[in-house]
Protein backbone atom coordinates (compact mmCIF):
# COMPACT_ATOMS: atom_id res chain seq x y z
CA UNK A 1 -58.84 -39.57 -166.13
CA UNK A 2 -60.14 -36.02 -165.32
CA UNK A 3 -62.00 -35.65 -162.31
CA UNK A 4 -64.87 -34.62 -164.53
CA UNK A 5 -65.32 -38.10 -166.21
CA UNK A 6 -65.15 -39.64 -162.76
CA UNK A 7 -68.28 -37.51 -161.40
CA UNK A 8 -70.47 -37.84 -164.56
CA UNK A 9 -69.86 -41.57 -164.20
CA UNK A 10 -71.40 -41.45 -161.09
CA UNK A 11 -74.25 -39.18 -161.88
CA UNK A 12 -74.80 -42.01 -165.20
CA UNK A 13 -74.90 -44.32 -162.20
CA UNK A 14 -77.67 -42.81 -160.18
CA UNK A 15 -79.64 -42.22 -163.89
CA UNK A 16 -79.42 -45.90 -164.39
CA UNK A 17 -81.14 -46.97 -160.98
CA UNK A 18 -77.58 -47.62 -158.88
CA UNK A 19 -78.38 -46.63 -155.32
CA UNK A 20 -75.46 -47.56 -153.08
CA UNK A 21 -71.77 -46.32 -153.57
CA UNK A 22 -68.62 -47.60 -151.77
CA UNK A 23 -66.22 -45.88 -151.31
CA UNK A 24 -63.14 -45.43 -148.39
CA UNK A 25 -60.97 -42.23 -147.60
CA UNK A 26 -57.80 -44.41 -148.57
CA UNK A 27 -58.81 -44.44 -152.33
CA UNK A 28 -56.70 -41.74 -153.43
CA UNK A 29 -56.39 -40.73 -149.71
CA UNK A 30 -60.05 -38.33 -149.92
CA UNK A 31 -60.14 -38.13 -154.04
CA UNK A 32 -62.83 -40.95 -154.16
CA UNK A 33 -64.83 -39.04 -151.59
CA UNK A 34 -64.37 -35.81 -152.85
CA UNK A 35 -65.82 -37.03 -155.79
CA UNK A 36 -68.33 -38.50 -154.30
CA UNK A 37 -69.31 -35.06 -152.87
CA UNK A 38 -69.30 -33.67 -156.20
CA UNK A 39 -71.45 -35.97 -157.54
CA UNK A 40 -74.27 -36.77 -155.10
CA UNK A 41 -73.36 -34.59 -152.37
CA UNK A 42 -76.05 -34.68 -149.63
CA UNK A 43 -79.24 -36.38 -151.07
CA UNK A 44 -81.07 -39.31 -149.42
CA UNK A 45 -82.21 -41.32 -152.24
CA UNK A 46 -78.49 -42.80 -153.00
CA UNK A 47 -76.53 -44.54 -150.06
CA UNK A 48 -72.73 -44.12 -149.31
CA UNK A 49 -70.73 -46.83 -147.26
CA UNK A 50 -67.47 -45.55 -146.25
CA UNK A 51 -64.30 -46.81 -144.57
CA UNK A 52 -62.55 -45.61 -141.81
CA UNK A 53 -58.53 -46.76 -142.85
CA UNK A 54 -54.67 -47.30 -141.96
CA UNK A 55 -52.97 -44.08 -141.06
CA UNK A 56 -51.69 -42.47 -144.54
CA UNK A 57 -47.79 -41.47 -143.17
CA UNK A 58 -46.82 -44.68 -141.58
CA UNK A 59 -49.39 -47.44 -142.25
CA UNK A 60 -50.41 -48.30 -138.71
CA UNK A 61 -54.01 -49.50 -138.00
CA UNK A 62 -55.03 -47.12 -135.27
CA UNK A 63 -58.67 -47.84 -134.65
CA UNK A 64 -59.45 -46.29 -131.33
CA UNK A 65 -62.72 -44.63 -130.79
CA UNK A 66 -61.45 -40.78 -131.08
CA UNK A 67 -59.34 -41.41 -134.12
CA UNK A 68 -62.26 -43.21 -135.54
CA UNK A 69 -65.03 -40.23 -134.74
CA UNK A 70 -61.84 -37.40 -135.99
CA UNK A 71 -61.35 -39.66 -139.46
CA UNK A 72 -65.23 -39.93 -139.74
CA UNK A 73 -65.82 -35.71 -139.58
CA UNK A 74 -63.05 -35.67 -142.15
CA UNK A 75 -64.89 -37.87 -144.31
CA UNK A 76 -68.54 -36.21 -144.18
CA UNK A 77 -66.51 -32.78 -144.83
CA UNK A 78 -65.48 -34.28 -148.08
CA UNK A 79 -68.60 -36.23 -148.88
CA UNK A 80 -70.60 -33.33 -148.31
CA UNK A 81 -73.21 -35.83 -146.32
CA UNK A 82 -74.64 -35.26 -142.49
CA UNK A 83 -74.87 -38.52 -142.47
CA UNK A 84 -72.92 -41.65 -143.83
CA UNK A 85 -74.98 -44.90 -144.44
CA UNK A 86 -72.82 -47.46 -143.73
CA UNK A 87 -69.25 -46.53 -141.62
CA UNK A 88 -66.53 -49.78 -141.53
CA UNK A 89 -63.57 -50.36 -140.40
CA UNK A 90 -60.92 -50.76 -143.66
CA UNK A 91 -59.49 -54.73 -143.46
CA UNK A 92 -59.00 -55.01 -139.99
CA UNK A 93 -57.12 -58.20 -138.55
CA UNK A 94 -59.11 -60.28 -135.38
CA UNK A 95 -56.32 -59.44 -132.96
CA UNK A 96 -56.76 -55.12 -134.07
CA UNK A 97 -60.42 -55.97 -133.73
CA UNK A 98 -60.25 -57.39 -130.21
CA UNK A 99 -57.79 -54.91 -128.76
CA UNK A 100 -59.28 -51.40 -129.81
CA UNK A 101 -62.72 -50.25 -129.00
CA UNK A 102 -63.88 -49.27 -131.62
CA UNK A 103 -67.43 -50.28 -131.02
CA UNK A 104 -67.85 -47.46 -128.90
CA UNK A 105 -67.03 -45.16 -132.12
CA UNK A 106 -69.69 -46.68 -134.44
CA UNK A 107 -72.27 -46.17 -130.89
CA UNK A 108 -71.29 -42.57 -130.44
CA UNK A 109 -71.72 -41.73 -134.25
CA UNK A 110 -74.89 -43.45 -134.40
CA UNK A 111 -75.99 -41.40 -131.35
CA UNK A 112 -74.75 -37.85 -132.80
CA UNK A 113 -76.68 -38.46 -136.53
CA UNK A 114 -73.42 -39.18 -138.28
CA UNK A 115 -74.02 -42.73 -139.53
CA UNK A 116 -76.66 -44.91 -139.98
CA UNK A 117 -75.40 -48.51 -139.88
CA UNK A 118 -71.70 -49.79 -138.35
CA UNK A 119 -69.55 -52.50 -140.52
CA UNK A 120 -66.49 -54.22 -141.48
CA UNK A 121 -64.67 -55.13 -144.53
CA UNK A 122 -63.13 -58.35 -143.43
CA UNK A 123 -60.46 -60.09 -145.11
CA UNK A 124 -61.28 -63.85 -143.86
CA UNK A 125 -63.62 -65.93 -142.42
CA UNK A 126 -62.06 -65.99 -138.80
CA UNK A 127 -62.95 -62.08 -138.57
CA UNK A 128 -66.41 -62.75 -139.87
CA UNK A 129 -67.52 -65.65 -137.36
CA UNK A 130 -66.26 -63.43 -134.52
CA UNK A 131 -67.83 -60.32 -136.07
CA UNK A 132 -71.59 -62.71 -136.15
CA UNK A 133 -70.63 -64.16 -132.44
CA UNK A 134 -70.54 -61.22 -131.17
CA UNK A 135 -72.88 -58.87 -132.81
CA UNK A 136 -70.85 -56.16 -133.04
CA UNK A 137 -72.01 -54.69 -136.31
CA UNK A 138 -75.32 -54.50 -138.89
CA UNK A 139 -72.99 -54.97 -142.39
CA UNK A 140 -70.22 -57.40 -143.45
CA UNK A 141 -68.29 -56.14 -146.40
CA UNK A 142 -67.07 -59.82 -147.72
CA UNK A 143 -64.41 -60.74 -150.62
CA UNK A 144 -66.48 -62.96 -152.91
CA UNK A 145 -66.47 -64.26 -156.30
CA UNK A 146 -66.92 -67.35 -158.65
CA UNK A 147 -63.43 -67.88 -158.53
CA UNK A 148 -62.50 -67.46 -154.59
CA UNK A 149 -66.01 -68.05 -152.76
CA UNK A 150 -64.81 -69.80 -149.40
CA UNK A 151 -64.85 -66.63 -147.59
CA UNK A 152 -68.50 -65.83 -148.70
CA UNK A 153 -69.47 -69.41 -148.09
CA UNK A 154 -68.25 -69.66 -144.31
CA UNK A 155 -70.24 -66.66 -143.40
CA UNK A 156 -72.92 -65.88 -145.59
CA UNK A 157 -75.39 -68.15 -143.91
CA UNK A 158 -74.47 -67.22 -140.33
CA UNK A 159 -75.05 -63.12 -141.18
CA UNK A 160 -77.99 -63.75 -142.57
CA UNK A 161 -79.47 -65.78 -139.25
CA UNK A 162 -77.86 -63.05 -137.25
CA UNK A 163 -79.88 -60.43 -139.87
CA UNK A 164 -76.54 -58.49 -140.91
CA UNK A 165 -76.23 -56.85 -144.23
CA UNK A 166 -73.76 -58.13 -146.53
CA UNK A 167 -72.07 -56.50 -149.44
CA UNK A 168 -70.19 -58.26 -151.98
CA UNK A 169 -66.64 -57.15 -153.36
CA UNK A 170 -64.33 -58.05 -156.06
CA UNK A 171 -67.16 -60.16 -157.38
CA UNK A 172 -65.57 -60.23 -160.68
CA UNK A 173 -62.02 -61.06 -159.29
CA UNK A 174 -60.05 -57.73 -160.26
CA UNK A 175 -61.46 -57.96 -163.61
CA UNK A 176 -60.28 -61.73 -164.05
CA UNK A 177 -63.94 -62.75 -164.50
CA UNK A 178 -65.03 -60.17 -167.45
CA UNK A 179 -63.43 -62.95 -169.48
CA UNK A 180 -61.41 -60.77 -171.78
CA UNK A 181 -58.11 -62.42 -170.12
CA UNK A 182 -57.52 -66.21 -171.41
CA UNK A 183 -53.98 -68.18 -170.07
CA UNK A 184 -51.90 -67.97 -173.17
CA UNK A 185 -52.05 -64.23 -173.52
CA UNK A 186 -50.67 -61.45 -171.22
CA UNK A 187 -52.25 -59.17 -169.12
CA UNK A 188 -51.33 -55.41 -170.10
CA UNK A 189 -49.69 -53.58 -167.69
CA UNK A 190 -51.53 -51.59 -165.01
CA UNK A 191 -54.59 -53.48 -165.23
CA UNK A 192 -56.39 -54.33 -162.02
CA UNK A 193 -55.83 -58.31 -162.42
CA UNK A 194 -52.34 -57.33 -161.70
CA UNK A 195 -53.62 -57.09 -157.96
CA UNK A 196 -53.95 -60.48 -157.27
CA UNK A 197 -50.56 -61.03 -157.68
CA UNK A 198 -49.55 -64.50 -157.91
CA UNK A 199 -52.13 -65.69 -157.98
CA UNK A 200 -53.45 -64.33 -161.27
CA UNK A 201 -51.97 -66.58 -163.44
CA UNK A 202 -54.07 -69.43 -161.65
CA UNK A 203 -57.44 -67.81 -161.40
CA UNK A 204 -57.61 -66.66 -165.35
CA UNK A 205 -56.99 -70.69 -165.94
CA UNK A 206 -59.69 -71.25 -163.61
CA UNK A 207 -62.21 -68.47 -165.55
CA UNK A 208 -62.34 -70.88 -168.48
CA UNK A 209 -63.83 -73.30 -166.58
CA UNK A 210 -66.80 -70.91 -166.26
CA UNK A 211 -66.37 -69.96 -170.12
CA UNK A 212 -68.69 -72.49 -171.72
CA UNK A 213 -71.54 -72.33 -169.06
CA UNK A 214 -71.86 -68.36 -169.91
CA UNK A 215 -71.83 -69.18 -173.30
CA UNK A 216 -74.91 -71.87 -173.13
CA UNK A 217 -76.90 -69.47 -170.74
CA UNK A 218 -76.58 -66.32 -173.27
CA UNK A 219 -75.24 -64.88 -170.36
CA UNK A 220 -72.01 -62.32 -170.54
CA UNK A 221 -69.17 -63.95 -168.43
CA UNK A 222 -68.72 -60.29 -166.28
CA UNK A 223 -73.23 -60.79 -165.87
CA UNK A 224 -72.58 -64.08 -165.09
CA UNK A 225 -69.98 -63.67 -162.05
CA UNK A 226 -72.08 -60.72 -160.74
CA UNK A 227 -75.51 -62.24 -160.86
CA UNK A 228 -73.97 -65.35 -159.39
CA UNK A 229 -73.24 -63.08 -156.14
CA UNK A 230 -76.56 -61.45 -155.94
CA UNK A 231 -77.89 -65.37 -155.98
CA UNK A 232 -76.41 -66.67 -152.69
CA UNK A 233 -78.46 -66.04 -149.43
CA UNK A 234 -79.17 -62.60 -147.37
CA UNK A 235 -76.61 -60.84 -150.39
CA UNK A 236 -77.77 -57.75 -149.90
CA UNK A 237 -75.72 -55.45 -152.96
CA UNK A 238 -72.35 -56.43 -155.32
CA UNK A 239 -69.60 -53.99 -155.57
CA UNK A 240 -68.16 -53.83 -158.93
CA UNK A 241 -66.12 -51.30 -160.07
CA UNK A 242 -66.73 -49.61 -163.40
CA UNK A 243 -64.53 -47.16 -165.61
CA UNK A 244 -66.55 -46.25 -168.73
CA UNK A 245 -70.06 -45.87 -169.40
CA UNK A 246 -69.80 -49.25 -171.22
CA UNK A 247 -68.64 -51.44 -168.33
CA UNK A 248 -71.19 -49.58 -165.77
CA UNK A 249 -74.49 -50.48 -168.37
CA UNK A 250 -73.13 -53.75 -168.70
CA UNK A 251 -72.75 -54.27 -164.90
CA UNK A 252 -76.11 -52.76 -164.12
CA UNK A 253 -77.53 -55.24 -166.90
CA UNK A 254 -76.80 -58.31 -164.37
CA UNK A 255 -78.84 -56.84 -161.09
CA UNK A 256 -82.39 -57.26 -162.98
CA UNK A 257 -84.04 -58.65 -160.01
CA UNK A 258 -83.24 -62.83 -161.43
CA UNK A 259 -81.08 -65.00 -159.38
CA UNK A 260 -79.35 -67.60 -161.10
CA UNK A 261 -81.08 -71.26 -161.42
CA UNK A 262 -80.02 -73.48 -159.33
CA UNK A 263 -78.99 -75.80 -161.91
CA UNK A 264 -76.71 -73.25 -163.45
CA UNK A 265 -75.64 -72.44 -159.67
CA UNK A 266 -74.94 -76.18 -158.80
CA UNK A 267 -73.06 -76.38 -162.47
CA UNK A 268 -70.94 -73.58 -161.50
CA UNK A 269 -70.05 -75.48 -158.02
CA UNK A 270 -69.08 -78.53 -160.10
CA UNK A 271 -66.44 -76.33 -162.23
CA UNK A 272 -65.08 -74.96 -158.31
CA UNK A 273 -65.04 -78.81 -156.93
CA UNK A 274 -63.12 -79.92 -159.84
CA UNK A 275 -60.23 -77.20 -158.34
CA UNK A 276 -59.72 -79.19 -154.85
């Protein structure tokens, strides 16, 4: 799609009340920023987290202090921002964690203007206990959804004691959890469920179980999966992705303030417990 669809998506965003973007200079390498910039450019009433990434030519994670500041300037050039709101290291492993210092990065940026708050997007709950022990940053960027909540689960609690952010993504599993895919039909080609690989197969079994409890609550099964994010403890914003004006009304729809009950919440553990 045109570049043009992409920035009056996000300007239909900001109409409809969304307030916090995420975004990382390794989607489309700086088109996802640029866009961004187009859209929203520098005002302070909508907040941009960012991620600082792998090097683009050979895929190393380099995330030392100067190429961290050098990768953030690119960034604010593109996002047309003084300032970005949340700045977090892109999927980091514990062992990359431990051995650069990149702390030092997220001080010095903090100190010059250029961001506001430091995080990670963490792959696993190993990097998110050390993250909390620590107290090394103020956000947690967590994989979480109905279908794969361990992650969430094993953290969510501790963050909110240590009084980290957290943001939510994939909370409706690549797509998997709209519940337009059922197991006896294929998934076209170039769809985003494709990205869980393997595992995709399993997962859009799983959905069904959550099929019948969206249907009794008169609640859409893509409302369902992101409301049921916004429910658990110190959740502080879900992350779902959106390509028409459609799926972004229908998205914005589920963050109307209500968490879920908590005997829809303890039916919807039942349906996971019946996986082990």
């Amino acid at each position: 799609m045109p570049t043009e669809h992409w920035v009056g998506l996000v300007r239909h965003a900001v109409a409809l009340g969304i307030t916090l973007f995420d975004t990382a200079e390794a989607y489309g390498w700086g088109a996802s920023e640029d866009i961004l910039g187009e859209a929203i450019g520098n005002r302070d009433d909508v907040m941009v987290a960012d991620k600082v990434c792998r090097i683009r030519e050979t895929g190393e994670k380099d995330w030392s202090p100067d190429r961290i500041l050098l990768r953030l300037d690119e960034s604010l050039r593109r996002l047309r921002r003084e300032c970005i709101d949340i700045y977090q290291l892109h999927s980091p492993t514990l062992e990359e964690m431990q051995r650069y210092d990149w702390p030092l990065a997220m001080e010095r940026a903090k100190e010059a203007g250029k961001i506001r708050f430091s995080g990670v997007s963490i792959n696993d709950a190993a990097c998110g206990r050390w993250l909390i022990e620590q107290r090394l940053v103020d956000v947690l960027q967590v994989p979480f959804n109905m279908l794969e909540p361990n992650v969430g689960h094993s953290v969510f609690g501790l963050a909110a004691e240590a009084g980290m952010g957290i943001l939510v993504r994939v909370p409706m599993a690549q797509g998997i959890l709209t519940g337009k895919f059922r197991p006896d039909r294929e998934v076209p080609e170039g769809h985003r469920a494709h990205l869980a690989g393997e595992r995709m197969p399993r997962l859009i079994a799983r959905a069904e179980g959550f099929r019948p409890l969206a249907e009794e609550s008169g609640i859409p099964m893509g409302q369902l999966a992101l409301r049921y994010c916004l429910s658990q403890r110190g959740v502080s914003a879900a992350i779902p992705g959106a390509r028409t004006i459609e799926q972004l009304t229908a998205n914005v729809a589920a963050s109307n303030g209500d968490a879920l009950s908590a005997g829809l919440l303890e039916r919807i553990a039942a349906v996971q417990a019946s996986w082990e």
